[in-house]
PDB file of N, CA and C in Angstrom:
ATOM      1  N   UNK A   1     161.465 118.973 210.819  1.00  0.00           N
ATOM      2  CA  UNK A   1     162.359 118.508 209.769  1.00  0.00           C
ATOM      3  C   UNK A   1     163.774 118.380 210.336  1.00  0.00           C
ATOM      4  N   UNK A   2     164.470 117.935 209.601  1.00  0.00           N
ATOM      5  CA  UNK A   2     165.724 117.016 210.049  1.00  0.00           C
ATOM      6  C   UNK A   2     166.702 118.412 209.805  1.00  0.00           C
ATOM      7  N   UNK A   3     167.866 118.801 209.939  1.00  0.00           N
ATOM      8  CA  UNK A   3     168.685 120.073 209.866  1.00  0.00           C
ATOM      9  C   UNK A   3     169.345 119.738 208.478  1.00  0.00           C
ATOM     10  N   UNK A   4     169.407 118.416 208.319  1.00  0.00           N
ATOM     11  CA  UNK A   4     170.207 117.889 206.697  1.00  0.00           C
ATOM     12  C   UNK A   4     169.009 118.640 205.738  1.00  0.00           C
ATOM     13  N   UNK A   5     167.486 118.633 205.957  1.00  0.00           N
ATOM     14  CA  UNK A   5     166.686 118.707 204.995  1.00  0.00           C
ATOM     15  C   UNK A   5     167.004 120.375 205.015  1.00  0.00           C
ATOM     16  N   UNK A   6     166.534 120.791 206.458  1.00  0.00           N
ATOM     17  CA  UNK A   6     166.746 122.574 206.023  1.00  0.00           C
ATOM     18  C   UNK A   6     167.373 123.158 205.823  1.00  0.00           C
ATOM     19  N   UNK A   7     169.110 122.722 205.697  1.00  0.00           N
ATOM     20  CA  UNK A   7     170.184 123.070 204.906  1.00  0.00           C
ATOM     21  C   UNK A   7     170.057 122.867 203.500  1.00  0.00           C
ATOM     22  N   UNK A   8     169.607 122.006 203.368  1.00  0.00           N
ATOM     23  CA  UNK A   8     169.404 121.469 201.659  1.00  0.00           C
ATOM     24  C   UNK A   8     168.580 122.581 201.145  1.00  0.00           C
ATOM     25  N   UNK A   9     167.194 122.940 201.540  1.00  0.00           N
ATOM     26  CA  UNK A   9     166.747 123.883 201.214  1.00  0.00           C
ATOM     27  C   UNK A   9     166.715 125.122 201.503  1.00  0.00           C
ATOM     28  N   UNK A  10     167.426 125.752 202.451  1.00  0.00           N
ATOM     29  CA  UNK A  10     168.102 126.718 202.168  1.00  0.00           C
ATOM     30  C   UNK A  10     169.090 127.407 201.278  1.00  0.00           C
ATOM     31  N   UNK A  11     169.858 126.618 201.126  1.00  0.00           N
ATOM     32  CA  UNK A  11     171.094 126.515 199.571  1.00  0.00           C
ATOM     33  C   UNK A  11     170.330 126.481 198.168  1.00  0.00           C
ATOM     34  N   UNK A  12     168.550 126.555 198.547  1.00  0.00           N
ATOM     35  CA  UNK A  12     168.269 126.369 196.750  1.00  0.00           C
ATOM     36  C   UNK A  12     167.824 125.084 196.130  1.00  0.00           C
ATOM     37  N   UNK A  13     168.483 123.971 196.621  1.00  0.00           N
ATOM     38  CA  UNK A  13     168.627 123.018 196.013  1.00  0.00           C
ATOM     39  C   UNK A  13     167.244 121.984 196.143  1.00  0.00           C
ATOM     40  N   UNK A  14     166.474 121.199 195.139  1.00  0.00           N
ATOM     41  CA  UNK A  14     165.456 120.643 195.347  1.00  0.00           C
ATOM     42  C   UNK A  14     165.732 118.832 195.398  1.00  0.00           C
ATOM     43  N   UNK A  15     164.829 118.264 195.851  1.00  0.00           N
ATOM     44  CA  UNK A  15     164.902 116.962 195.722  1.00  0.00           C
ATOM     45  C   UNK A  15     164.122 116.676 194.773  1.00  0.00           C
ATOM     46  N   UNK A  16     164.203 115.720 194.457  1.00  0.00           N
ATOM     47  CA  UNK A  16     163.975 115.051 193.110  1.00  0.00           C
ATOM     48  C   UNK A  16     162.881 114.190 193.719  1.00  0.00           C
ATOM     49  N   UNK A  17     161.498 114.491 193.498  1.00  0.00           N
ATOM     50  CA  UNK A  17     160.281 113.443 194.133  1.00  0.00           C
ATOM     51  C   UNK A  17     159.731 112.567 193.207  1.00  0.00           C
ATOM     52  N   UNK A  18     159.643 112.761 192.064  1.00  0.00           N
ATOM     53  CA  UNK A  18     159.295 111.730 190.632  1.00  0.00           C
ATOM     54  C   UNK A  18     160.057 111.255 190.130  1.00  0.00           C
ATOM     55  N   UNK A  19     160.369 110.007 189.853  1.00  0.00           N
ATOM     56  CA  UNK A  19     161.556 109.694 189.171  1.00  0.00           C
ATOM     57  C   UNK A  19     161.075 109.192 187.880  1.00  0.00           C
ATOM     58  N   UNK A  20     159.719 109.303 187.828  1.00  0.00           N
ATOM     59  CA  UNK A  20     158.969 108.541 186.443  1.00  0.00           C
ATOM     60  C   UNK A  20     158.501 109.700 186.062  1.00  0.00           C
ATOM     61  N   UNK A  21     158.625 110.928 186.101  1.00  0.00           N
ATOM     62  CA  UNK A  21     158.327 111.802 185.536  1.00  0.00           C
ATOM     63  C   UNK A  21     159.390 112.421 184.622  1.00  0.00           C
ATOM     64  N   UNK A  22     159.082 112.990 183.552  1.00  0.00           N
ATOM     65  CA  UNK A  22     159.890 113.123 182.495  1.00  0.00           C
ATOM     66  C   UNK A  22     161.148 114.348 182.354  1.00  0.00           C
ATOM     67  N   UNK A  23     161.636 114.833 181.892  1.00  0.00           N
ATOM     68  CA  UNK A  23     162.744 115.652 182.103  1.00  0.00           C
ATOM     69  C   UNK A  23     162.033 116.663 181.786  1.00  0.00           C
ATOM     70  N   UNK A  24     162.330 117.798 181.940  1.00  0.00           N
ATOM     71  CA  UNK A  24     161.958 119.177 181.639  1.00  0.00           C
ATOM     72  C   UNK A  24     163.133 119.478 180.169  1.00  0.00           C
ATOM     73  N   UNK A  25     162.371 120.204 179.412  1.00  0.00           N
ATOM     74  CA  UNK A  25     163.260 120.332 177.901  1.00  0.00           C
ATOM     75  C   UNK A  25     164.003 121.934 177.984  1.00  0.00           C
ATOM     76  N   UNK A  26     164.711 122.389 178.022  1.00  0.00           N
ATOM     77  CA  UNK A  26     164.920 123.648 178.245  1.00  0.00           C
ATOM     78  C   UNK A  26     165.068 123.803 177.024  1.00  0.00           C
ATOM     79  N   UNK A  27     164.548 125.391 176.342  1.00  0.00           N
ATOM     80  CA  UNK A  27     164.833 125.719 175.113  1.00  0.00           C
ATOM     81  C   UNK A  27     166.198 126.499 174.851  1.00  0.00           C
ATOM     82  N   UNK A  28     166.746 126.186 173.947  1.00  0.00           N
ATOM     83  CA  UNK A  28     168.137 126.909 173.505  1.00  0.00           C
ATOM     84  C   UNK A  28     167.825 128.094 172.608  1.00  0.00           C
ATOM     85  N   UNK A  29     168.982 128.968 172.797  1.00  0.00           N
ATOM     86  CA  UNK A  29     168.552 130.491 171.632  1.00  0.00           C
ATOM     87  C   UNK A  29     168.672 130.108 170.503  1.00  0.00           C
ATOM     88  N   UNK A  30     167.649 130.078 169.630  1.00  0.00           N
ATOM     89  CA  UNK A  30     167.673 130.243 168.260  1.00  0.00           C
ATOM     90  C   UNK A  30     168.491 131.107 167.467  1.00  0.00           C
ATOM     91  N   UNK A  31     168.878 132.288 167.870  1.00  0.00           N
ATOM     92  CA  UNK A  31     169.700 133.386 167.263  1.00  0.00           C
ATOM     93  C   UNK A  31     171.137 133.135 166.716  1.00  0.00           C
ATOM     94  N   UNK A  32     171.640 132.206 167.576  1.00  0.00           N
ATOM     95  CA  UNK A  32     172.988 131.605 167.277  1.00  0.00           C
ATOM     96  C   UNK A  32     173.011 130.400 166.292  1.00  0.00           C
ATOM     97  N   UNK A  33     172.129 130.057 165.216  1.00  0.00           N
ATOM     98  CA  UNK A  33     171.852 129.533 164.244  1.00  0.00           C
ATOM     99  C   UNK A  33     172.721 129.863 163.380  1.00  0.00           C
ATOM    100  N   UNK A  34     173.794 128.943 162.236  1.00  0.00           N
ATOM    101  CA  UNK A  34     173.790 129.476 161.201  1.00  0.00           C
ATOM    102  C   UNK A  34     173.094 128.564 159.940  1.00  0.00           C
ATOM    103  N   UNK A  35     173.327 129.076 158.744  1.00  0.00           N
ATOM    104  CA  UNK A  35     172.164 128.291 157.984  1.00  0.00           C
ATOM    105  C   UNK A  35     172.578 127.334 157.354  1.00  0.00           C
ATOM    106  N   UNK A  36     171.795 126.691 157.088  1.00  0.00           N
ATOM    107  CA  UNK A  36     172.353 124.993 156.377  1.00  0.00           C
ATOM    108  C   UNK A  36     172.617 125.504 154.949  1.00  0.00           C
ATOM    109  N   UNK A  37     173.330 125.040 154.539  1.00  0.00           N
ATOM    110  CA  UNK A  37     173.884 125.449 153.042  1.00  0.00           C
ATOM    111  C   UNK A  37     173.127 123.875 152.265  1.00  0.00           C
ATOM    112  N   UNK A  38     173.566 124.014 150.570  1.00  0.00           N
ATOM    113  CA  UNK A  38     172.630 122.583 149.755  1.00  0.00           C
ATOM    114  C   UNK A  38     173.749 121.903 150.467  1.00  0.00           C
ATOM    115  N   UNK A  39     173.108 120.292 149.928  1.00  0.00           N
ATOM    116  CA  UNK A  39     174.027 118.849 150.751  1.00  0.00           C
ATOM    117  C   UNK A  39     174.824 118.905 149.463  1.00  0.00           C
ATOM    118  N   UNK A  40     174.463 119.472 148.259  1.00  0.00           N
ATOM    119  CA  UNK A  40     175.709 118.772 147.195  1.00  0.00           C
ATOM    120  C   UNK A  40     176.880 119.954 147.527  1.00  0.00           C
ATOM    121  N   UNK A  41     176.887 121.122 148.229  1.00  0.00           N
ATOM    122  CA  UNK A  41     177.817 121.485 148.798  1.00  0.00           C
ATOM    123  C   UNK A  41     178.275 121.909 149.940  1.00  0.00           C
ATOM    124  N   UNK A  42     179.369 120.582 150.150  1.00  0.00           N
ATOM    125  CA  UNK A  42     179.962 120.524 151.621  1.00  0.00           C
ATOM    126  C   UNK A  42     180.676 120.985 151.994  1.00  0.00           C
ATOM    127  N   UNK A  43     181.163 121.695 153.400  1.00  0.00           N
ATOM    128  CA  UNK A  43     181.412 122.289 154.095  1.00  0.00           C
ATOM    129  C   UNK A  43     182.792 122.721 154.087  1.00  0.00           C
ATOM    130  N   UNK A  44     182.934 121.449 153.983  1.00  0.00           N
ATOM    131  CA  UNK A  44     184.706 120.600 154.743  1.00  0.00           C
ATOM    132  C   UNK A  44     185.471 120.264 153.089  1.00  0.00           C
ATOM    133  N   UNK A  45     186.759 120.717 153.932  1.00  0.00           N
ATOM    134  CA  UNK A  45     187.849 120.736 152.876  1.00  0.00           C
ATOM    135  C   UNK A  45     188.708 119.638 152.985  1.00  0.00           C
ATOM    136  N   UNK A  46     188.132 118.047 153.557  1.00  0.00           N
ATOM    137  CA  UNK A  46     188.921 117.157 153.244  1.00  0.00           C
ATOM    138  C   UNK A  46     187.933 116.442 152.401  1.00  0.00           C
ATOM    139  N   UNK A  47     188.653 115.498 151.528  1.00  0.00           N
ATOM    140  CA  UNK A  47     188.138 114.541 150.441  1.00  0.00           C
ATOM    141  C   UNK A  47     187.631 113.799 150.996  1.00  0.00           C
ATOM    142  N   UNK A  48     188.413 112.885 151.679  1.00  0.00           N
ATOM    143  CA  UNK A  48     187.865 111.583 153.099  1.00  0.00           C
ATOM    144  C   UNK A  48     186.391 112.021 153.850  1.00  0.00           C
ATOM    145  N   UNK A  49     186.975 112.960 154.122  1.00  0.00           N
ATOM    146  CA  UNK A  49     185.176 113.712 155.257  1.00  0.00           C
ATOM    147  C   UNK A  49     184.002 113.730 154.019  1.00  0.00           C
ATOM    148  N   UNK A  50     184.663 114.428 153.196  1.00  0.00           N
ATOM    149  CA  UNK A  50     183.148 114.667 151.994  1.00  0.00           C
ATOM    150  C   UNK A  50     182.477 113.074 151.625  1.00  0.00           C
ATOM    151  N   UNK A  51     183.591 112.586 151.473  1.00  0.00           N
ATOM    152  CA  UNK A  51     183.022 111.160 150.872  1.00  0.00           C
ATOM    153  C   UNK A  51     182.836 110.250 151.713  1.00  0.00           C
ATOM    154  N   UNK A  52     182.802 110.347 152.621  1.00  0.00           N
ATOM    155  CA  UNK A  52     182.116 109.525 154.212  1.00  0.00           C
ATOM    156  C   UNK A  52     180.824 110.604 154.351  1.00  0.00           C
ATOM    157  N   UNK A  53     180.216 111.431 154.454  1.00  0.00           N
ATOM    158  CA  UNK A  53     179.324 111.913 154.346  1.00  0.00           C
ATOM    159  C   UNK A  53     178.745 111.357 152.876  1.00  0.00           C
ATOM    160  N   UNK A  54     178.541 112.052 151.699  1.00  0.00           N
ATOM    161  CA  UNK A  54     177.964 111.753 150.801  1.00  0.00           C
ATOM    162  C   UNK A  54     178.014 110.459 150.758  1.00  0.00           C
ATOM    163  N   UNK A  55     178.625 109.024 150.836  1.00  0.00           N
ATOM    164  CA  UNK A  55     178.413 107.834 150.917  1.00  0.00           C
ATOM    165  C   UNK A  55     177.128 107.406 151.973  1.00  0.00           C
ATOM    166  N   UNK A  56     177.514 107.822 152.961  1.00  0.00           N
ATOM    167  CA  UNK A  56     176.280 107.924 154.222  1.00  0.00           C
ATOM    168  C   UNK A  56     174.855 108.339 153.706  1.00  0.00           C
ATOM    169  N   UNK A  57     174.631 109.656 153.490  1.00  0.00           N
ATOM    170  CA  UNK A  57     173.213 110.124 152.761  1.00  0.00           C
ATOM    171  C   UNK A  57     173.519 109.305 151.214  1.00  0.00           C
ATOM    172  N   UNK A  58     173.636 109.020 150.770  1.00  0.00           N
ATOM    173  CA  UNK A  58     173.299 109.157 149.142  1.00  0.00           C
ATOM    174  C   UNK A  58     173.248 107.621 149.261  1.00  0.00           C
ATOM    175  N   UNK A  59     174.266 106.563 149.824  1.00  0.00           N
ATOM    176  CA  UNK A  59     173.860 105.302 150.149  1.00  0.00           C
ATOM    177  C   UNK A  59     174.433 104.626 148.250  1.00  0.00           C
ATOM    178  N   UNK A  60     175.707 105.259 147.327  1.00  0.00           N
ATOM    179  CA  UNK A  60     175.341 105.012 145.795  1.00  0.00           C
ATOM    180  C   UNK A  60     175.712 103.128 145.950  1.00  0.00           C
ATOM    181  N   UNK A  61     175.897 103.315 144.459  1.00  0.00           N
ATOM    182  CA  UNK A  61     176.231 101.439 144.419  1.00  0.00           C
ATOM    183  C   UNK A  61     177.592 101.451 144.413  1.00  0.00           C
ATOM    184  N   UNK A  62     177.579 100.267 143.884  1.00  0.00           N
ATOM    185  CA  UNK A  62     179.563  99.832 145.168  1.00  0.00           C
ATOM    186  C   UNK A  62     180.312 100.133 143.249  1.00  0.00           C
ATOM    187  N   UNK A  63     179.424  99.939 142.146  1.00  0.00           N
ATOM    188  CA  UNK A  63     180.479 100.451 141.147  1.00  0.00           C
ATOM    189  C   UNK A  63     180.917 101.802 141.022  1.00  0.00           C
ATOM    190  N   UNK A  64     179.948 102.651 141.652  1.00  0.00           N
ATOM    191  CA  UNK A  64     180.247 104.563 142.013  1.00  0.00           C
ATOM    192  C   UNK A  64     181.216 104.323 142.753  1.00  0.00           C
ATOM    193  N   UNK A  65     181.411 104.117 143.499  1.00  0.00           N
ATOM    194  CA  UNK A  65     182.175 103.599 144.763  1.00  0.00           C
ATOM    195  C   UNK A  65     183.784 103.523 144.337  1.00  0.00           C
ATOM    196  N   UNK A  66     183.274 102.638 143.830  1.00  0.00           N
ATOM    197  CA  UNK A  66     184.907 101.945 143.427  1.00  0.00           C
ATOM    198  C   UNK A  66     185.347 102.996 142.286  1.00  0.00           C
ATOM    199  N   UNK A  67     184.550 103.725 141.257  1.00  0.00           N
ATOM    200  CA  UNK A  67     184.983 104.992 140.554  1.00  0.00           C
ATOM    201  C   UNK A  67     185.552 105.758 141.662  1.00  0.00           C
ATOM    202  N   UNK A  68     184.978 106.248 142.523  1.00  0.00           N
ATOM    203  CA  UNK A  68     185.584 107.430 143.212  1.00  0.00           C
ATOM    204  C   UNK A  68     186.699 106.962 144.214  1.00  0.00           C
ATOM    205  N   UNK A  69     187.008 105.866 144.724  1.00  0.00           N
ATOM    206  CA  UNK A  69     187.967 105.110 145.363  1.00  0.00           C
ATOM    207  C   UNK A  69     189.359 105.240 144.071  1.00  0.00           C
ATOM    208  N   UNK A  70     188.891 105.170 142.727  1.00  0.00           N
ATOM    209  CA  UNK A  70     190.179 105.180 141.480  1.00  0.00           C
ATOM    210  C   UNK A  70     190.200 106.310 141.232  1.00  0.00           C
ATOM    211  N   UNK A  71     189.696 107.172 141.484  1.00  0.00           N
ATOM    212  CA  UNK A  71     189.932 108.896 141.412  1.00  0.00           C
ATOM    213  C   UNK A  71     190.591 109.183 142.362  1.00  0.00           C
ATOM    214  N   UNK A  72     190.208 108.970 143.967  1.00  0.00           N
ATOM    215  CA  UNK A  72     191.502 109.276 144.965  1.00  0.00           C
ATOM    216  C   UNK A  72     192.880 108.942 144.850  1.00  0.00           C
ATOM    217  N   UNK A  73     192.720 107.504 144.274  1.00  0.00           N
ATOM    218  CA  UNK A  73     193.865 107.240 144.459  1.00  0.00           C
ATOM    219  C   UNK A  73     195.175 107.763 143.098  1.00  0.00           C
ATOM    220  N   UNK A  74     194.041 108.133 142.119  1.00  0.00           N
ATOM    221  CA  UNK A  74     194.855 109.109 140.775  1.00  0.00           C
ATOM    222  C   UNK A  74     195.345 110.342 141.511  1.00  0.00           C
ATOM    223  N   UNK A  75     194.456 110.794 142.413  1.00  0.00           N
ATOM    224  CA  UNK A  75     194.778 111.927 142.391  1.00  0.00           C
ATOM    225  C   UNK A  75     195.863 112.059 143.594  1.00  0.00           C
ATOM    226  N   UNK A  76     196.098 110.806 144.096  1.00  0.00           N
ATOM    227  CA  UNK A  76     197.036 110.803 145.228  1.00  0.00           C
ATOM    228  C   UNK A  76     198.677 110.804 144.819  1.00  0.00           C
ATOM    229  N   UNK A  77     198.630 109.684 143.435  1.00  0.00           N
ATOM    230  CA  UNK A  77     199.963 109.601 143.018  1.00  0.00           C
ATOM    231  C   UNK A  77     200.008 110.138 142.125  1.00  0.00           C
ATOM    232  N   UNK A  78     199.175 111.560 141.643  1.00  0.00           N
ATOM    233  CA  UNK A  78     199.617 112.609 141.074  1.00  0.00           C
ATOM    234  C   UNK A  78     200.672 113.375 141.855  1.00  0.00           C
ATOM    235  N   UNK A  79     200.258 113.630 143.107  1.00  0.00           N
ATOM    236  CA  UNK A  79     200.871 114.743 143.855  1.00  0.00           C
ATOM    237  C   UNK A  79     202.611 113.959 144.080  1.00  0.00           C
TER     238      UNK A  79
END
């Protein structure tokens, strides 16, 4: 063998002989989980984030839409 190869494997390091073979999946710790809470209550304490999410899953019609678009904006030139 060539001194490039038995340095290489000395250090540990492998070559890569399949390239059509698939990745290896390593599993992650489960323990560091925390738990999903319901979707009708979200996480996040901005208005914008909630309602880019719930628009996303819930998918409503564009007259919901435009209700809650005239509620932001009440509640904007309240403040």
């Amino acid at each position: 063998m060539s001194d490039y190869l038995n340095n290489l494997l000395k250090t540990g390091r492998t070559i890569l002989e399949d390239t059509k073979a698939p990745r290896r999946i390593e599993k992650k710790a489960v323990s560091g989980k925390k738990p999903i809470g319901a979707m009708d209550a979200p996480t996040d304490n901005d208005p914008h984030k909630v309602l880019i999410k719930k628009t996303i899953q819930e998918k409503p019609k564009k007259s919901v839409l435009i209700e809650e678009f005239k509620r932001f904006i009440d509640s904007a030139e309240a403040i």
